[in-house]
Every structure is written in C-alpha cells, then in structure tokens.
N, C-alpha and C. Protein backbone atom coordinates (compact mmCIF):
# COMPACT_ATOMS: atom_id res chain seq x y z
N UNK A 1 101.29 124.44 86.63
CA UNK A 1 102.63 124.23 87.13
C UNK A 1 102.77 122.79 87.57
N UNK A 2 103.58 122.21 87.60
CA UNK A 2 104.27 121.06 87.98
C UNK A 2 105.11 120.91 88.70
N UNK A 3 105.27 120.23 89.83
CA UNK A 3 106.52 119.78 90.61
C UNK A 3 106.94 118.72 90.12
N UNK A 4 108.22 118.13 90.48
CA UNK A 4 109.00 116.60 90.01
C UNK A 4 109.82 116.84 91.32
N UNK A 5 109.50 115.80 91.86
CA UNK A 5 110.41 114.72 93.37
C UNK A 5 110.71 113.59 92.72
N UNK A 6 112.41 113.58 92.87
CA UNK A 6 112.45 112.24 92.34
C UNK A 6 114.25 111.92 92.97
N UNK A 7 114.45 110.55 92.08
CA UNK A 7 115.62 110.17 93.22
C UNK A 7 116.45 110.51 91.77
N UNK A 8 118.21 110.52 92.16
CA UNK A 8 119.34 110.29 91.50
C UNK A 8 119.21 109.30 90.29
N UNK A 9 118.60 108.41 90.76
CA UNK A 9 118.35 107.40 89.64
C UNK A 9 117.36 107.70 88.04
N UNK A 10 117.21 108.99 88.77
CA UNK A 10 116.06 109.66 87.32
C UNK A 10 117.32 110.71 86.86
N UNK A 11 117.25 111.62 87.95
CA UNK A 11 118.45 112.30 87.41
C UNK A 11 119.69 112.16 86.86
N UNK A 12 120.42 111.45 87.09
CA UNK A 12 121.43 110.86 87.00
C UNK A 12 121.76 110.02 85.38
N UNK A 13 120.38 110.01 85.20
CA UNK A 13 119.87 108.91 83.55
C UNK A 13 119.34 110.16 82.46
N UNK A 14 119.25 110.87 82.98
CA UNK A 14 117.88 112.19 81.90
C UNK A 14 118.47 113.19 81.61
N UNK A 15 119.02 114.10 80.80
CA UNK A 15 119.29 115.33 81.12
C UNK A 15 117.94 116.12 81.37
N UNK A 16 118.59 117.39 81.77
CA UNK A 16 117.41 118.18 82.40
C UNK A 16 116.60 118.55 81.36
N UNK A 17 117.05 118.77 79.93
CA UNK A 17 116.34 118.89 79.26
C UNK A 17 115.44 117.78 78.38
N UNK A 18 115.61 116.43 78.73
CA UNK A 18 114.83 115.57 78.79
C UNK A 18 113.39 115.56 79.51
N UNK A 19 114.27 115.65 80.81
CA UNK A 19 112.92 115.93 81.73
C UNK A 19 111.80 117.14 81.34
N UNK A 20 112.48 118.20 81.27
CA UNK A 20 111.88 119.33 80.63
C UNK A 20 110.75 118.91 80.06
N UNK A 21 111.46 118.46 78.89
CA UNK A 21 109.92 118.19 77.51
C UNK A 21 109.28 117.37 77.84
N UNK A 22 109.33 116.11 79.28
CA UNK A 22 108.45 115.02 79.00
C UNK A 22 107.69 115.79 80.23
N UNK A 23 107.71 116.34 80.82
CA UNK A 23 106.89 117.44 81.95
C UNK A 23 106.26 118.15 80.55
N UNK A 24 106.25 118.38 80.17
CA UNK A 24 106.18 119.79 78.93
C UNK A 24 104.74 119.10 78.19
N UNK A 25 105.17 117.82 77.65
CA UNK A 25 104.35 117.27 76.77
C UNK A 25 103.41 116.10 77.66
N UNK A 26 103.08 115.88 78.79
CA UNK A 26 102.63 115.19 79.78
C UNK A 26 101.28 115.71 79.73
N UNK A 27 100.40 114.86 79.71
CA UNK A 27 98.65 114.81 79.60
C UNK A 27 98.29 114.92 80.98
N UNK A 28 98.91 113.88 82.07
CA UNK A 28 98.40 114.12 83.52
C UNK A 28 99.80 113.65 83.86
N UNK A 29 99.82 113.94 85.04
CA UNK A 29 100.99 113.60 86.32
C UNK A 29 101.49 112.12 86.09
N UNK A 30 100.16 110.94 86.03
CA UNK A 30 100.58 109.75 85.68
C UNK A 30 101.19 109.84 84.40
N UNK A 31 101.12 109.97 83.50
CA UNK A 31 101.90 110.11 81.98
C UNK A 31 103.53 110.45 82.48
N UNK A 32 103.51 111.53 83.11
CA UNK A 32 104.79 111.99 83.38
C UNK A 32 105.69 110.61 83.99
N UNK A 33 105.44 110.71 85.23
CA UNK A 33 105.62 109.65 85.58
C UNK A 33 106.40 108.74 85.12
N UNK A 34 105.16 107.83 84.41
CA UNK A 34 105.32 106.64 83.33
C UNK A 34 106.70 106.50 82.38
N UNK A 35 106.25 107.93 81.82
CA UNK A 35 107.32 108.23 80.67
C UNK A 35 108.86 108.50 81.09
N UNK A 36 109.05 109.56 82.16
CA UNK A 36 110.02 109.75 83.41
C UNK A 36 110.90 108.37 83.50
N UNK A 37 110.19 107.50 84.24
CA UNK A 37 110.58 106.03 84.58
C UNK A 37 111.00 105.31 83.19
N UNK A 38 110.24 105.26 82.73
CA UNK A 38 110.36 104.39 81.47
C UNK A 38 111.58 104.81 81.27
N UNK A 39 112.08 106.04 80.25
CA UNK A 39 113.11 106.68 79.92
C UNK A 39 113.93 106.55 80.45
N UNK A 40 114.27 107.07 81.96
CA UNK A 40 115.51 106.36 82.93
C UNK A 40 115.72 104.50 82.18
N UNK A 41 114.66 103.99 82.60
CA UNK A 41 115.14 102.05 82.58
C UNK A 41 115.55 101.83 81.38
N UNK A 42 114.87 102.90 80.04
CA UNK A 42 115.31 102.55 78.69
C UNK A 42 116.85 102.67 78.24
N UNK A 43 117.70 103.41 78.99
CA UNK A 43 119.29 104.46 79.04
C UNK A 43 120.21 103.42 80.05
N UNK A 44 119.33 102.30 80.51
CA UNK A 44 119.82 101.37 81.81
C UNK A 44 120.17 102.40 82.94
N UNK A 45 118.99 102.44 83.36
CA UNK A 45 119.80 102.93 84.95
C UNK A 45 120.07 102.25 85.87
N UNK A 46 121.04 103.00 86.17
CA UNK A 46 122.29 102.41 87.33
C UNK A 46 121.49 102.31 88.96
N UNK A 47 120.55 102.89 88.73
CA UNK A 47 120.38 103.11 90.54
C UNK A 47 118.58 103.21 90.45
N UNK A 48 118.33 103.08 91.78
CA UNK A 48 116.57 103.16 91.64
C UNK A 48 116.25 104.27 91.12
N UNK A 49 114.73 103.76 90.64
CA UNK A 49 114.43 105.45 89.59
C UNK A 49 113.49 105.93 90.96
N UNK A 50 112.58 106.50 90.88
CA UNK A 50 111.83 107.43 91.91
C UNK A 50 111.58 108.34 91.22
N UNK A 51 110.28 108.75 91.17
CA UNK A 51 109.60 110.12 90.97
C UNK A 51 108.11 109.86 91.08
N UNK A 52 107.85 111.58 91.73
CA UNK A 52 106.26 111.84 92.15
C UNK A 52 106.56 113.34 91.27
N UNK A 53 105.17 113.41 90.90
CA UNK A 53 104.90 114.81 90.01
C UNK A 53 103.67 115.08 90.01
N UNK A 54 103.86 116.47 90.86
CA UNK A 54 101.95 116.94 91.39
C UNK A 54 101.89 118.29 90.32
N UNK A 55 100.77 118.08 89.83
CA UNK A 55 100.16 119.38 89.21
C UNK A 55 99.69 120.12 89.83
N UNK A 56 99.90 121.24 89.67
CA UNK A 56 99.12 122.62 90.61
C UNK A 56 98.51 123.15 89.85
N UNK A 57 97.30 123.23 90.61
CA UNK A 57 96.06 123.56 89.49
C UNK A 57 94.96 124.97 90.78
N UNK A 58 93.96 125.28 89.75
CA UNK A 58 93.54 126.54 90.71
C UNK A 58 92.57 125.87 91.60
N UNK A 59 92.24 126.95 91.84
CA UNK A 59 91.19 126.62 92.59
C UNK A 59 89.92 125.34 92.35
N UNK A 60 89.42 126.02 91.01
CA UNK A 60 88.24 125.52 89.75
C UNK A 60 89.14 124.28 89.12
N UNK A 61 90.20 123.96 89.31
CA UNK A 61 90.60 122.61 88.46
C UNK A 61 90.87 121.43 89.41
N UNK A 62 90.82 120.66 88.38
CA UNK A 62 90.61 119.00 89.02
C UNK A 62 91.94 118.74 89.86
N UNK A 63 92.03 117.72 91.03
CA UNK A 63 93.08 117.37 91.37
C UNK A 63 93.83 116.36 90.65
N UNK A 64 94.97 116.52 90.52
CA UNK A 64 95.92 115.40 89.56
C UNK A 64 97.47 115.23 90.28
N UNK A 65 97.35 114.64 91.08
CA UNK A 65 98.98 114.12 91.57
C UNK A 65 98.99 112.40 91.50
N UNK A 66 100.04 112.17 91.15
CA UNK A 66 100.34 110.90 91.81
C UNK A 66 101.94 110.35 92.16
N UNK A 67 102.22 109.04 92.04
CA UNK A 67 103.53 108.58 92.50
C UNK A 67 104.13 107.33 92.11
C-alpha cells in the first residue's frame, strides 16, 4: 500500500488518474516522488508542488518512505 501527502500544486497539475498509474508503476517511494514532481513542473505548475509517499510494508519488509 501506499500513501501520497502532497500539496495543490501536484493536484491541481495531475489528474487523479495520472497519479494513479505513476503510484501504480513506482519501483520505490523515491521514484514516485521524482516522477509525481517532475510531471506537475512538466504541465507548468502554477503553485508549489509537494509530495511525500510512504510505502506500507509488513512486518518482514524493508522500510521505504521518503519526501
């Protein structure tokens, strides 16, 4: 599972189903991220971008969040 915190400036640039697939197709949290941001600045966004995206993982799996 995945969370996404992020500001207007992501939303506001992405549709949701943008976001969707790049969460979807994301290797680690940083990828997301990256790609997230990128995509907003590539569409010119209007306003700051912002986003954090933590993976939830079990018990037995590695930690992977970042920001």
């Amino acid at each position: 599972d995945l969370l996404l915190l992020c500001s207007d400036g992501l939303t506001g640039e992405l549709p949701d189903e943008e976001l969707e697939a790049v969460l979807d197709e994301a290797q680690t949290a940083q990828d997301a991220v990256d790609a997230l941001v990128e995509g907003a600045l590539l569409v010119g966004a209007h306003d700051n971008v912002t986003a954090i995206v933590v993976r939830v993982l079990g018990d037995d799996d590695d930690a992977d969040a970042t920001s």
